[in-house]
N, C-alpha and C. Protein backbone atom coordinates (compact mmCIF):
# COMPACT_ATOMS: atom_id res chain seq x y z
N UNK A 1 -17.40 -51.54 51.32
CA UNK A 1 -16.18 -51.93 50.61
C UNK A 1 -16.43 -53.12 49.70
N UNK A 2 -16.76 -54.07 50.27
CA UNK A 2 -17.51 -55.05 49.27
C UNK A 2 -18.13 -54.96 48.22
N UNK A 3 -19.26 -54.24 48.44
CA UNK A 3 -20.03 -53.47 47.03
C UNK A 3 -19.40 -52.79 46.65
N UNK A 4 -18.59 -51.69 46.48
CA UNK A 4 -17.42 -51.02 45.59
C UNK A 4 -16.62 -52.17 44.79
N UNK A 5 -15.99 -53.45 45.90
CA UNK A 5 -15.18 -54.48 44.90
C UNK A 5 -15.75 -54.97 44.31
N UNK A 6 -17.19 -55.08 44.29
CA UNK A 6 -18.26 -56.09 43.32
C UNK A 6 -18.25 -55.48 41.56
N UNK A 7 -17.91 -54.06 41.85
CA UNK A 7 -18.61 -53.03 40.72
C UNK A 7 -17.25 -52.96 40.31
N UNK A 8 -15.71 -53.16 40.95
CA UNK A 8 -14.14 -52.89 40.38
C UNK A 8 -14.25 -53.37 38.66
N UNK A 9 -13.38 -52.52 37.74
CA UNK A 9 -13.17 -52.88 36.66
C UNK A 9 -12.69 -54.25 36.81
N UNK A 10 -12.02 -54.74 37.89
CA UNK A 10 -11.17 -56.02 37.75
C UNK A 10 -12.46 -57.31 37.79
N UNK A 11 -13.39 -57.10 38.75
CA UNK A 11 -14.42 -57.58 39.14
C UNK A 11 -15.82 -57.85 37.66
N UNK A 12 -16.16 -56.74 37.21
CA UNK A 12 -17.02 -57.34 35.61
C UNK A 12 -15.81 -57.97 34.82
N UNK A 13 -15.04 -57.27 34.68
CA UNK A 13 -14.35 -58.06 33.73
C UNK A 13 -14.25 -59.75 33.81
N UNK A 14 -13.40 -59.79 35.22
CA UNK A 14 -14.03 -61.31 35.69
C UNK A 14 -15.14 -61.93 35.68
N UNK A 15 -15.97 -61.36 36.38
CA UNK A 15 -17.76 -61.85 35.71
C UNK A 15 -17.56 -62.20 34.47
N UNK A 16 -17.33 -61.11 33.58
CA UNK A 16 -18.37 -60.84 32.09
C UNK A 16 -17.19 -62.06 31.51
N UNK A 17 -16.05 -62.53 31.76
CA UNK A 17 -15.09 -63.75 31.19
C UNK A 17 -15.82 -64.73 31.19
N UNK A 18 -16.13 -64.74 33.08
CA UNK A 18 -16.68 -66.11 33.33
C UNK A 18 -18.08 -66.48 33.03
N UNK A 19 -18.86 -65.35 32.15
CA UNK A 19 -20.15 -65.41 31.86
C UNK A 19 -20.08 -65.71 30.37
N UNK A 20 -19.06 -65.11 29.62
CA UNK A 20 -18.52 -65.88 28.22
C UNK A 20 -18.48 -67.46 28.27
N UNK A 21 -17.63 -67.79 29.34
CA UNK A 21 -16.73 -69.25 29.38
C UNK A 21 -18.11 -69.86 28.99
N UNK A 22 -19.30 -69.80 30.57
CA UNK A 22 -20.44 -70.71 30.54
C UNK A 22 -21.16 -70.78 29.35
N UNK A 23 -21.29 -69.47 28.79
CA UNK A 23 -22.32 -69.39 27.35
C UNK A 23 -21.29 -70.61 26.47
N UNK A 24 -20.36 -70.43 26.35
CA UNK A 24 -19.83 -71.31 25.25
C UNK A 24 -19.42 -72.60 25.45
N UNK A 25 -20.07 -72.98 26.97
CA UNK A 25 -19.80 -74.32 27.12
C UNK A 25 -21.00 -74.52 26.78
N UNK A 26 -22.48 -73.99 26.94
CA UNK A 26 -23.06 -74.57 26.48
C UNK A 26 -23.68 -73.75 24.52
N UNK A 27 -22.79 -73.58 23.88
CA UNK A 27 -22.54 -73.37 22.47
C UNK A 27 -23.58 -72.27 22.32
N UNK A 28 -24.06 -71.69 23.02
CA UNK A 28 -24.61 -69.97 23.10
C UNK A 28 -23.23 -68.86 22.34
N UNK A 29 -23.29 -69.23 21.00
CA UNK A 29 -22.00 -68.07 20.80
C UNK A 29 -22.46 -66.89 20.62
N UNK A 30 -23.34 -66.62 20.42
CA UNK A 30 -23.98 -64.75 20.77
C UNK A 30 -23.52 -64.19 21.92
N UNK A 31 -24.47 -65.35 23.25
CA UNK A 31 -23.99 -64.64 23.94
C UNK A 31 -22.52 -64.55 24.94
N UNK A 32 -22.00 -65.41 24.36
CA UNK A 32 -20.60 -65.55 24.68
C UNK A 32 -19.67 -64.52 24.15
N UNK A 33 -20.14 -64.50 22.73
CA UNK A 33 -19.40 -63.38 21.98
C UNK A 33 -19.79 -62.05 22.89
N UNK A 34 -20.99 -61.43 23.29
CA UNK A 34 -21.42 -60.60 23.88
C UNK A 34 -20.41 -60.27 25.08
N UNK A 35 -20.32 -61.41 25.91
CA UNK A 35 -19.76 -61.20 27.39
C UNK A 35 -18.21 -61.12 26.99
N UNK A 36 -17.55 -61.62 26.22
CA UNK A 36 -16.31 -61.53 25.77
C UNK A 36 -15.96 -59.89 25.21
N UNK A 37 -17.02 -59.87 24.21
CA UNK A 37 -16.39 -58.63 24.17
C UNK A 37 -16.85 -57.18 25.04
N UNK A 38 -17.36 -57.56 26.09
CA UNK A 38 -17.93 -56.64 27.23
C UNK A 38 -16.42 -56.47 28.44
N UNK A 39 -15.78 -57.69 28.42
CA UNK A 39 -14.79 -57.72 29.09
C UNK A 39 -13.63 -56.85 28.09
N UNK A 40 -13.72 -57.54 26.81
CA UNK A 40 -12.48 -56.34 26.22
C UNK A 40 -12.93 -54.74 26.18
N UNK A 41 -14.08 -54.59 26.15
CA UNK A 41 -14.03 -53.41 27.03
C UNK A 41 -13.63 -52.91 27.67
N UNK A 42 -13.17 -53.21 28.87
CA UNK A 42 -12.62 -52.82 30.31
C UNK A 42 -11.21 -53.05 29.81
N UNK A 43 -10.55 -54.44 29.65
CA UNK A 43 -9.42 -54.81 29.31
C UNK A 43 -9.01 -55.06 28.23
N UNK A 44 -8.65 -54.02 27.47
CA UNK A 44 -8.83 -54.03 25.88
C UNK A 44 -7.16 -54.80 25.29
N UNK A 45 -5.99 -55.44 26.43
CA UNK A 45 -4.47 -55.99 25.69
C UNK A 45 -4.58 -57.09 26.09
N UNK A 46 -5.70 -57.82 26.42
CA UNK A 46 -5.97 -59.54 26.59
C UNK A 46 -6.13 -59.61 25.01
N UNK A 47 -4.87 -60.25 24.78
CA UNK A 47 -4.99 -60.77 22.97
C UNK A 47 -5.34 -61.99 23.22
N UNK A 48 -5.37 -63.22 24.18
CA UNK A 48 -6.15 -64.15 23.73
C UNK A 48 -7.86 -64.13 23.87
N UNK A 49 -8.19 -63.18 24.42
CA UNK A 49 -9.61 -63.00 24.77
C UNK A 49 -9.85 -62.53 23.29
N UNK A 50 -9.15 -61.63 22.96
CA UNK A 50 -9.44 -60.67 21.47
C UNK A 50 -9.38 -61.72 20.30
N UNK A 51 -8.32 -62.52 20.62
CA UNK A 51 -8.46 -64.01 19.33
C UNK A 51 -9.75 -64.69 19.50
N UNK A 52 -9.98 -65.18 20.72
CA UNK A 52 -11.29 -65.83 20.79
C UNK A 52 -12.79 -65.60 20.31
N UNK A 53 -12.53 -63.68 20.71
CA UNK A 53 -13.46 -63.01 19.84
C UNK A 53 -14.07 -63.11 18.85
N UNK A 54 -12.34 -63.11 18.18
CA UNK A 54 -12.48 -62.76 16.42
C UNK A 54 -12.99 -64.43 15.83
N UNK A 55 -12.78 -64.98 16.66
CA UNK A 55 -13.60 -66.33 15.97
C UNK A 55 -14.26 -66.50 16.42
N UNK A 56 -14.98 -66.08 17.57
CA UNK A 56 -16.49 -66.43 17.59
C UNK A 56 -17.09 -65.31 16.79
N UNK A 57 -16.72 -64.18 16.12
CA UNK A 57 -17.01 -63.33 15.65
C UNK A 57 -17.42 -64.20 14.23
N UNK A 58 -16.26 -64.44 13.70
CA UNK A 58 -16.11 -65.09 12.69
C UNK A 58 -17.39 -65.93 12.26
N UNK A 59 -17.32 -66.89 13.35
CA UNK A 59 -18.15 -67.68 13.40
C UNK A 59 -19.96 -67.88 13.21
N UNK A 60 -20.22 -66.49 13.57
CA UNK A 60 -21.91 -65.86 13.43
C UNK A 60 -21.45 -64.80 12.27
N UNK A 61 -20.67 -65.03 11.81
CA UNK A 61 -20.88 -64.39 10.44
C UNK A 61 -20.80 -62.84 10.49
N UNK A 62 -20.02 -61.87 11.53
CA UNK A 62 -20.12 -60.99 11.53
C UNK A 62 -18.74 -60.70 10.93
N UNK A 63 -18.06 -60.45 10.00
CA UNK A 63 -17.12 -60.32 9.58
C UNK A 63 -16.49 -59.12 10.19
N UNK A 64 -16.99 -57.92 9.97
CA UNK A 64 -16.20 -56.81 10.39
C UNK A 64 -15.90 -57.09 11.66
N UNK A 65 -16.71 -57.48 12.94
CA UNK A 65 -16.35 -57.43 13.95
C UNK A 65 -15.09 -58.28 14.19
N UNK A 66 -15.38 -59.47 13.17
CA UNK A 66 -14.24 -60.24 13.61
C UNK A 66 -12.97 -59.51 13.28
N UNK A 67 -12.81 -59.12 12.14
CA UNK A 67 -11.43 -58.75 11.63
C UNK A 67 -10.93 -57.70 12.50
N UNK A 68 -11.76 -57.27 13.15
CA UNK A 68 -11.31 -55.98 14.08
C UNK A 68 -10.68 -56.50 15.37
N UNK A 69 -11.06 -58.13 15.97
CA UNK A 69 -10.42 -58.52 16.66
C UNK A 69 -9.13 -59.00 16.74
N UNK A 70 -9.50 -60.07 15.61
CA UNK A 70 -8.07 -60.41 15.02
C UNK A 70 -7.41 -59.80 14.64
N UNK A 71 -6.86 -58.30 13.96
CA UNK A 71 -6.41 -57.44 13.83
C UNK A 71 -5.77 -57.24 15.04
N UNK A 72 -6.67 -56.73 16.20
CA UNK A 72 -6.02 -56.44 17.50
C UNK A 72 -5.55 -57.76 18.69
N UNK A 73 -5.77 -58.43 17.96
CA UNK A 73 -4.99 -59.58 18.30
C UNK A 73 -3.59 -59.81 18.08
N UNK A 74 -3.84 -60.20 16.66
CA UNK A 74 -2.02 -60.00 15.89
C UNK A 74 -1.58 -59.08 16.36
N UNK A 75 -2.27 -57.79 16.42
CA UNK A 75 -0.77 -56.26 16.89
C UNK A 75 -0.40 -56.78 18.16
N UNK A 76 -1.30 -57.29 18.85
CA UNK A 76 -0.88 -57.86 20.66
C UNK A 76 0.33 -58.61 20.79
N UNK A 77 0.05 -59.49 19.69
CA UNK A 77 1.33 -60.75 19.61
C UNK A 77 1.49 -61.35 18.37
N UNK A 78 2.24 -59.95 17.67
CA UNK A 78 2.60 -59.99 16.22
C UNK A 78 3.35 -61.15 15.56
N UNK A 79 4.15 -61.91 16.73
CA UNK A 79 4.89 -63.10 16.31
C UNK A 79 3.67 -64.53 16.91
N UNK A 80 2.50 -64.24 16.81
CA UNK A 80 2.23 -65.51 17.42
C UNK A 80 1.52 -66.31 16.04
N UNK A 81 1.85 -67.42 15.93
CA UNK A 81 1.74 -68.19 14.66
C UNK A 81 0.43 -68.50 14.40
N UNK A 82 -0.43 -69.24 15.54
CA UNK A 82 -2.22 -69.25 15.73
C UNK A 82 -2.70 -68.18 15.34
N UNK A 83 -2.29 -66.64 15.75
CA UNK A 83 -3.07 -65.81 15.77
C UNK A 83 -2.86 -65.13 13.86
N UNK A 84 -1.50 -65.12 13.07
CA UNK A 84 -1.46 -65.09 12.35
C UNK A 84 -2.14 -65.91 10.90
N UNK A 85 -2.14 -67.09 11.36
CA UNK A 85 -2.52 -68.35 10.51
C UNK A 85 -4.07 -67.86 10.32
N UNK A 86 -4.60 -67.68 11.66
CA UNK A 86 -6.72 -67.79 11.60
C UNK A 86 -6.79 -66.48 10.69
N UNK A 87 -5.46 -65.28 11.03
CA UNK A 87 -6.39 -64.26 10.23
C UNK A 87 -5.87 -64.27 8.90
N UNK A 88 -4.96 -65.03 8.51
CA UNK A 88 -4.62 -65.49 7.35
C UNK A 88 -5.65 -66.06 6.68
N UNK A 89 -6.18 -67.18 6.89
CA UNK A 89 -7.52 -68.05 6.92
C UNK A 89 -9.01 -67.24 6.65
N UNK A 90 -8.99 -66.45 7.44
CA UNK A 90 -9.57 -65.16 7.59
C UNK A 90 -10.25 -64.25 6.61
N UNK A 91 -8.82 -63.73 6.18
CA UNK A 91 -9.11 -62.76 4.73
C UNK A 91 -9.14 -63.76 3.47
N UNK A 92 -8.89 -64.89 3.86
CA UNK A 92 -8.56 -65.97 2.41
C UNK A 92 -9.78 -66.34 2.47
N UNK A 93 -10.87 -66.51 3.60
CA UNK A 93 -12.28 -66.76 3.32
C UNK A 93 -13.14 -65.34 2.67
N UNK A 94 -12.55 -64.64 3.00
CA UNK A 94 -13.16 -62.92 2.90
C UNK A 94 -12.96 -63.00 0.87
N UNK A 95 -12.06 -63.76 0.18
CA UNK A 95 -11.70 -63.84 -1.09
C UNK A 95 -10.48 -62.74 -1.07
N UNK A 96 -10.21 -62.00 0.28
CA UNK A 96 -8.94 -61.31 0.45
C UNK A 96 -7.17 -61.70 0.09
N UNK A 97 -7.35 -62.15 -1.48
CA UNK A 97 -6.52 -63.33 -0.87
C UNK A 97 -4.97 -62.67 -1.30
N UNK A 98 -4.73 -61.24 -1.76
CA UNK A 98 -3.32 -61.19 -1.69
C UNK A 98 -2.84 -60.80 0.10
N UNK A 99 -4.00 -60.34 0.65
CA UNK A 99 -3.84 -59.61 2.14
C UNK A 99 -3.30 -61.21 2.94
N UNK A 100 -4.08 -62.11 2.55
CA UNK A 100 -3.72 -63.88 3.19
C UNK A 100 -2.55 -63.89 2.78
N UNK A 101 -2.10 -64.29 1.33
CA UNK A 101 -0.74 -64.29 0.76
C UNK A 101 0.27 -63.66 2.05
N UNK A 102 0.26 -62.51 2.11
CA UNK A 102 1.08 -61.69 2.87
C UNK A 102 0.93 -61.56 4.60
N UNK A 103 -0.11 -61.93 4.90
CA UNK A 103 0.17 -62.52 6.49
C UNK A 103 0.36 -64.00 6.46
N UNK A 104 0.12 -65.03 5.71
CA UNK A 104 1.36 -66.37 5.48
C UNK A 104 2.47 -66.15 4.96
N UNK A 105 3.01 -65.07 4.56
CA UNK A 105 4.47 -65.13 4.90
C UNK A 105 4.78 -64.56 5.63
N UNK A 106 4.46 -63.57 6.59
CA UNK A 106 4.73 -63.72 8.07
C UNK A 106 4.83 -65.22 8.79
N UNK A 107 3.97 -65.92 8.51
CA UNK A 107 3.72 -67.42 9.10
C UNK A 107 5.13 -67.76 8.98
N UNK A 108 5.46 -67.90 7.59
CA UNK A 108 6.97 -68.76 7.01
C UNK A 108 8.13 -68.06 7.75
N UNK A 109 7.87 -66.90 7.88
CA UNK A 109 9.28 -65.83 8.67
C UNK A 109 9.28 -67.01 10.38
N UNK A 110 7.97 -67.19 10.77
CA UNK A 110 7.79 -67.88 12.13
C UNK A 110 8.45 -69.31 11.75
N UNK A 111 7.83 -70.05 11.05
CA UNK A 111 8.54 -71.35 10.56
C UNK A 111 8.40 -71.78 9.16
N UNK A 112 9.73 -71.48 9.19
CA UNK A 112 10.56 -71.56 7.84
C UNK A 112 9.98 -72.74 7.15
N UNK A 113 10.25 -73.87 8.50
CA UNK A 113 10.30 -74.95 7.68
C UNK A 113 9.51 -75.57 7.51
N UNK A 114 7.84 -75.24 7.20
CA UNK A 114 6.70 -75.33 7.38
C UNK A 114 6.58 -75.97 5.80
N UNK A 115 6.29 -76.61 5.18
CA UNK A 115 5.93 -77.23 3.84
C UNK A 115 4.54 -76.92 3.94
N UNK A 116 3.52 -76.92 4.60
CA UNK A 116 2.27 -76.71 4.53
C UNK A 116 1.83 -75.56 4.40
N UNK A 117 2.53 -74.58 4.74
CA UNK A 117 2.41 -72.90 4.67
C UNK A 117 2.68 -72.73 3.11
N UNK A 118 4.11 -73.25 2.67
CA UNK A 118 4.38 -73.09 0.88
C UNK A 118 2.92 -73.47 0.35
N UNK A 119 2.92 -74.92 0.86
CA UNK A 119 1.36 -75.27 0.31
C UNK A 119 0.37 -74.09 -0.02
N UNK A 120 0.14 -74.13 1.19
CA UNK A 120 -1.19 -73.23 1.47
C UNK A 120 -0.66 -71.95 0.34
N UNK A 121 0.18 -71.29 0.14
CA UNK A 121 0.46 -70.39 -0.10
C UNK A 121 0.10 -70.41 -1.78
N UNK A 122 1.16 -71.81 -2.60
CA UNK A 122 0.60 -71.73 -3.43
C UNK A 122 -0.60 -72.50 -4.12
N UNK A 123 -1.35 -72.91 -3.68
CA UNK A 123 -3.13 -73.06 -3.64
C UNK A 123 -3.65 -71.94 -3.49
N UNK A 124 -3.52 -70.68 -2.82
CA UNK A 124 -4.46 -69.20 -2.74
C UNK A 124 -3.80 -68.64 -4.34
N UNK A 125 -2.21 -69.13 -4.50
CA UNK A 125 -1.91 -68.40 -5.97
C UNK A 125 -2.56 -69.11 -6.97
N UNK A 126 -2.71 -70.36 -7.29
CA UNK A 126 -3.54 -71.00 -7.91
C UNK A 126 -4.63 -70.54 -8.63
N UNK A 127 -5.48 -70.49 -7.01
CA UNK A 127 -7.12 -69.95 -7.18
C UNK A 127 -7.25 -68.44 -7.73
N UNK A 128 -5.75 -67.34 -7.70
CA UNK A 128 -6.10 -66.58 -7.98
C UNK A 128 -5.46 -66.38 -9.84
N UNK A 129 -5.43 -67.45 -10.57
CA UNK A 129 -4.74 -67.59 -11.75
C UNK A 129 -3.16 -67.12 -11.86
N UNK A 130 -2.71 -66.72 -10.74
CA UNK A 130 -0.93 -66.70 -10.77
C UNK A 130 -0.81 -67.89 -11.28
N UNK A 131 -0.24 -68.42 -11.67
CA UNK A 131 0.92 -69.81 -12.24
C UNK A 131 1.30 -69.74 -11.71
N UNK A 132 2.69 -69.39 -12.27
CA UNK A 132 3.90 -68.87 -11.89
C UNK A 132 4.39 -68.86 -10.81
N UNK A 133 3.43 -68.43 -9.56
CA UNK A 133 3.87 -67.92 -8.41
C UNK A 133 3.16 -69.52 -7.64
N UNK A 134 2.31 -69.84 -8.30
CA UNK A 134 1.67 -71.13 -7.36
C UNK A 134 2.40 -71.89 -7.62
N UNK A 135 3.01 -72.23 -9.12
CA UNK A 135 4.24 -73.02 -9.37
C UNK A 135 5.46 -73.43 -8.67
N UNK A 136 5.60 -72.37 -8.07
CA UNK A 136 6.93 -71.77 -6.95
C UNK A 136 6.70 -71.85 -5.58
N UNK A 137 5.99 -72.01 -4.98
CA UNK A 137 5.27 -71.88 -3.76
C UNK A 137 5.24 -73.44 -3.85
N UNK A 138 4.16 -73.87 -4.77
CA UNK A 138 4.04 -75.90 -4.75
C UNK A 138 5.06 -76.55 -4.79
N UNK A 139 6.19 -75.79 -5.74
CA UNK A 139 7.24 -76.71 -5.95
C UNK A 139 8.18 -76.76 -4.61
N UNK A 140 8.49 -75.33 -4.24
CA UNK A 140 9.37 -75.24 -2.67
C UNK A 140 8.48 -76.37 -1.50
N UNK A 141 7.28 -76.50 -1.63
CA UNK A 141 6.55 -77.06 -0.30
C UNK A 141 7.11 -78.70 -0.36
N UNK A 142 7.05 -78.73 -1.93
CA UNK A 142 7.20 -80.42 -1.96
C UNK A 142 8.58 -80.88 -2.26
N UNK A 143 9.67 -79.96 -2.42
CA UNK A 143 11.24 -79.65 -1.48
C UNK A 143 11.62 -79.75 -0.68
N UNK A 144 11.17 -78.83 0.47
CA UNK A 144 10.54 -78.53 1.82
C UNK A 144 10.81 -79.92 2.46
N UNK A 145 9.44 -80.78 2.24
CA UNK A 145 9.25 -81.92 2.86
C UNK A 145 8.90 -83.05 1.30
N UNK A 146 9.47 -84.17 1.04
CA UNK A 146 9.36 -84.33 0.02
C UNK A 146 8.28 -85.67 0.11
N UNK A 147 8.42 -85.75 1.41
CA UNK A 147 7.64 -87.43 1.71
C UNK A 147 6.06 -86.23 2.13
N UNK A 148 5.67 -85.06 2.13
CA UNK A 148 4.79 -84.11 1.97
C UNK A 148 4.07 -84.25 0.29
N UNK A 149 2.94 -84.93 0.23
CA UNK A 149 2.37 -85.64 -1.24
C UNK A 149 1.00 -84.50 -1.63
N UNK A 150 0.63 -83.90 -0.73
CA UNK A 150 0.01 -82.72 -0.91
C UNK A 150 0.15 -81.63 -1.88
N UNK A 151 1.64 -80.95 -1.96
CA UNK A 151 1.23 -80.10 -3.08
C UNK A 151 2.08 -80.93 -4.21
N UNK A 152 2.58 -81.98 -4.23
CA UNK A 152 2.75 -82.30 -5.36
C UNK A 152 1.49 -82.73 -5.89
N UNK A 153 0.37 -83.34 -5.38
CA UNK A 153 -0.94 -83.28 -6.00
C UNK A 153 -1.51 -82.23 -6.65
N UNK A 154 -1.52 -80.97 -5.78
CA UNK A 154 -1.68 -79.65 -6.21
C UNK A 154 -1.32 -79.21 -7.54
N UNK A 155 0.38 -79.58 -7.64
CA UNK A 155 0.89 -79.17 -8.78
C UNK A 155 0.36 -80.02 -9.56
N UNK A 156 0.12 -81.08 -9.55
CA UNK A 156 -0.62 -82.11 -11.02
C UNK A 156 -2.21 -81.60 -11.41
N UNK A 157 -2.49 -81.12 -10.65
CA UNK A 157 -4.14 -80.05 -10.86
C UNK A 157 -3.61 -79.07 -11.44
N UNK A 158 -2.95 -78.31 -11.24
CA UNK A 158 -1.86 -77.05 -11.79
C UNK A 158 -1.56 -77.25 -13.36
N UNK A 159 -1.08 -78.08 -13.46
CA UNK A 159 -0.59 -78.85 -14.69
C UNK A 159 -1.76 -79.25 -15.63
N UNK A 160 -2.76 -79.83 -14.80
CA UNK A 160 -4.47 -80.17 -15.81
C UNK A 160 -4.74 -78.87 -16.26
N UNK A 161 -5.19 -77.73 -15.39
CA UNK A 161 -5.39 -76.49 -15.65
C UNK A 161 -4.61 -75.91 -16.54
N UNK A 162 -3.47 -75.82 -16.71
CA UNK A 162 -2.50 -74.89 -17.68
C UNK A 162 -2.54 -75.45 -18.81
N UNK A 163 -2.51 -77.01 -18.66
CA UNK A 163 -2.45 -77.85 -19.83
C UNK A 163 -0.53 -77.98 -19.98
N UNK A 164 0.08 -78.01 -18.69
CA UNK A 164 1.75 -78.27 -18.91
C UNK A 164 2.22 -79.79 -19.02
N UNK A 165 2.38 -80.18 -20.67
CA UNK A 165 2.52 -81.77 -20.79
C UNK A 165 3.70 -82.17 -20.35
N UNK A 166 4.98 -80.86 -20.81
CA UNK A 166 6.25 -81.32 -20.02
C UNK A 166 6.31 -82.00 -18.74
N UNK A 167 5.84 -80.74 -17.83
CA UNK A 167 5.88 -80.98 -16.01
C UNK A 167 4.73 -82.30 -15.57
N UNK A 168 3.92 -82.51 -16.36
CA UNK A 168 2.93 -83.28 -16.15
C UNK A 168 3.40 -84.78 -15.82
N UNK A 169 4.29 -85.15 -17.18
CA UNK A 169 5.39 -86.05 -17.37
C UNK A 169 6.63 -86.21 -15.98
N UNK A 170 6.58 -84.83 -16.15
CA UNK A 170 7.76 -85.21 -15.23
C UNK A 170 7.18 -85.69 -13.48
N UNK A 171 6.22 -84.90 -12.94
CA UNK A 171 5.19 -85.07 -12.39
C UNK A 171 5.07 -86.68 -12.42
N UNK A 172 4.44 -87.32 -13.36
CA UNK A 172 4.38 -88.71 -12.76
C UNK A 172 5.18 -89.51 -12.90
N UNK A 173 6.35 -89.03 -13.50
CA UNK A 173 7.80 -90.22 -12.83
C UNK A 173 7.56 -90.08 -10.88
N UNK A 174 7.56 -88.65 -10.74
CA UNK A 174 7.35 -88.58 -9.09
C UNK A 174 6.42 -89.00 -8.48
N UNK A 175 4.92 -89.32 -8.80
CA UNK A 175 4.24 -89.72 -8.12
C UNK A 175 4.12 -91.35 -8.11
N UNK A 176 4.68 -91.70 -9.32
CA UNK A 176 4.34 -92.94 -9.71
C UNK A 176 4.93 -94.27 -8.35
N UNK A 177 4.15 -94.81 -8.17
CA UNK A 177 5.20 -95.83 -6.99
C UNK A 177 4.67 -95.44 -5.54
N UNK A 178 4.53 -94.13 -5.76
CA UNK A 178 4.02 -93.05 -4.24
C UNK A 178 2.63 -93.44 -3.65
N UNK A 179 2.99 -94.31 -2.84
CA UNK A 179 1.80 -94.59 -1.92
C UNK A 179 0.43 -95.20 -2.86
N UNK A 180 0.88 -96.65 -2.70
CA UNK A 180 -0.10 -96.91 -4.07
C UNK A 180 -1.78 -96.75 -3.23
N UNK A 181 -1.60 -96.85 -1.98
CA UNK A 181 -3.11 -96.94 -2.07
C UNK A 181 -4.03 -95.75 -1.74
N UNK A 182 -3.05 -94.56 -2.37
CA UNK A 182 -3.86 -93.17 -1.95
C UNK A 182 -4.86 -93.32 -3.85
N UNK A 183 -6.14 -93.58 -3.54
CA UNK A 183 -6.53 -93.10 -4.54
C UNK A 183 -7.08 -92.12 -5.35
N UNK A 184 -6.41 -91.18 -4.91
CA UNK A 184 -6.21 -89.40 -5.40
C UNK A 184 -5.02 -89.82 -6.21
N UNK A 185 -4.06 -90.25 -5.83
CA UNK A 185 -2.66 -90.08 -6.28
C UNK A 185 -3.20 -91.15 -7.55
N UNK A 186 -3.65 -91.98 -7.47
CA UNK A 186 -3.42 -92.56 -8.66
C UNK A 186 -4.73 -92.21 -9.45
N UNK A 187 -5.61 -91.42 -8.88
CA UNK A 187 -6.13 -91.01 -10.10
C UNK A 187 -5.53 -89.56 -11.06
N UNK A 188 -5.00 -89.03 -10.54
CA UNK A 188 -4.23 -87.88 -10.99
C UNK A 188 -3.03 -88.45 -11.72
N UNK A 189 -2.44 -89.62 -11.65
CA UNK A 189 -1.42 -90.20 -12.28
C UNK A 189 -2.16 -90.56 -13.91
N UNK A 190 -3.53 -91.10 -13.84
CA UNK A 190 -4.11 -91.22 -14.93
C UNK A 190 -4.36 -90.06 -16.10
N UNK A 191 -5.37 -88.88 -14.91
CA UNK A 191 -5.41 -87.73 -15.72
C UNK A 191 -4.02 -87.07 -16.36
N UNK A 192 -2.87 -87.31 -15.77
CA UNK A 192 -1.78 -87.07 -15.98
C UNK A 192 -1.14 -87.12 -17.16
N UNK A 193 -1.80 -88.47 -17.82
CA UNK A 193 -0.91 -89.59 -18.99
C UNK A 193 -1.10 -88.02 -20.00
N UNK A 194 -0.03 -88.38 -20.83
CA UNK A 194 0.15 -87.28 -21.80
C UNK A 194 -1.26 -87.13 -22.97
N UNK A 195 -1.94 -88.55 -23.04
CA UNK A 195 -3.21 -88.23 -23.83
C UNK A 195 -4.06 -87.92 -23.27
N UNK A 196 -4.25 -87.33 -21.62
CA UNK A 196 -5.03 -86.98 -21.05
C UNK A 196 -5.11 -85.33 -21.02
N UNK A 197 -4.23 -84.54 -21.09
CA UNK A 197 -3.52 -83.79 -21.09
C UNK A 197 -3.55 -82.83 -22.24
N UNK A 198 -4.18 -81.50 -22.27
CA UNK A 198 -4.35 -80.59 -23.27
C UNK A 198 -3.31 -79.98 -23.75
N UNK A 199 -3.00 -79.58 -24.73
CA UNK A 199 -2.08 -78.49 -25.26
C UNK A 199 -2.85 -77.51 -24.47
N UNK A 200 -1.79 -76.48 -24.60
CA UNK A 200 -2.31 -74.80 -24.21
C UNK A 200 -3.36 -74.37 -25.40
């Protein structure tokens, strides 16, 4: 009876966890990744085992494997904000970035009132030459939370790039005064000045 419980699905699975845990305490992520996903084998609706996966997956550079975790992660616990955010993160490293776009706004459906998500959101529109849409995204984040100095920085890079002298202007009435000793902020207040500043 013993040897039958040694060999129980319940029994490797436990092993092959607790043979993950040790590998990754001592930063063996191969074979951690290995024993982890030997256990989702057996127990394939442990979504935090399957998150852990997908980033140690991530992590050795195996992309497909990862996304296949995180994938079956999120379906596990479609509302969970961690698990959404990494694979957000995810495809936005992959250069996936309208698939990111669209699992961060799942994020925002989770919390609304997240200013760092608008952020994030419009910085991927940015990078992908939207304006318009990064415009809208930067401007709601720094709404959002207004003492949040992040994407109003964003938007003043936004503004270098497009060459927008209007918003640029208007831009450093807002930054001006703002935390004098961030010196990002006041160098962007410089690039800012209207003779710094291209026509289109």
């Amino acid at each position: 009876m013993e040897a039958s419980d040694s060999f129980s699905p319940n029994s490797v699975y436990e092993r092959s966890v607790a043979e993950g845990r040790a590998f990754l305490d001592k930063k063996d992520f191969v074979k951690a990744a290995d024993s982890f996903e030997h256990a989702v084998e057996i127990k394939g609706n442990e979504a935090e085992l399957c998150f852990v996966l997908a980033a140690l997956r991530e992590k050795l550079s195996e992309s497909d494997r990862a996304e296949r975790f995180y994938v079956k992660a999120v379906a596990l616990r479609p509302n969970n904000f961690e698990y959404l955010y990494a694979y957000a993160m995810f495809l936005n490293n992959q250069s996936r970035h309208d698939e990111a776009i669209d699992v961060l706004l799942r994020c925002v459906k989770i919390r609304p009132d997240s200013a760092q998500l608008l952020n994030d959101i419009g910085v991927i529109c940015n990078f992908k030459k939207d304006y318009a849409r990064a415009t809208e995204f930067l401007t709601a984040a720094s709404e959002k939370n207004p003492d949040y100095l992040v994407p109003l920085i964003n938007l003043g890079y936004l503004y270098l790039q497009t060459g927008d002298l209007v918003h640029a202007r208007e831009l450093i009435e807002k930054l001006r005064g703002r935390d004098p000793a961030n010196k990002e902020i006041r160098e962007l207040v410089d690039k800012l000045a209207p003779s710094s500043v291209a026509t289109p």
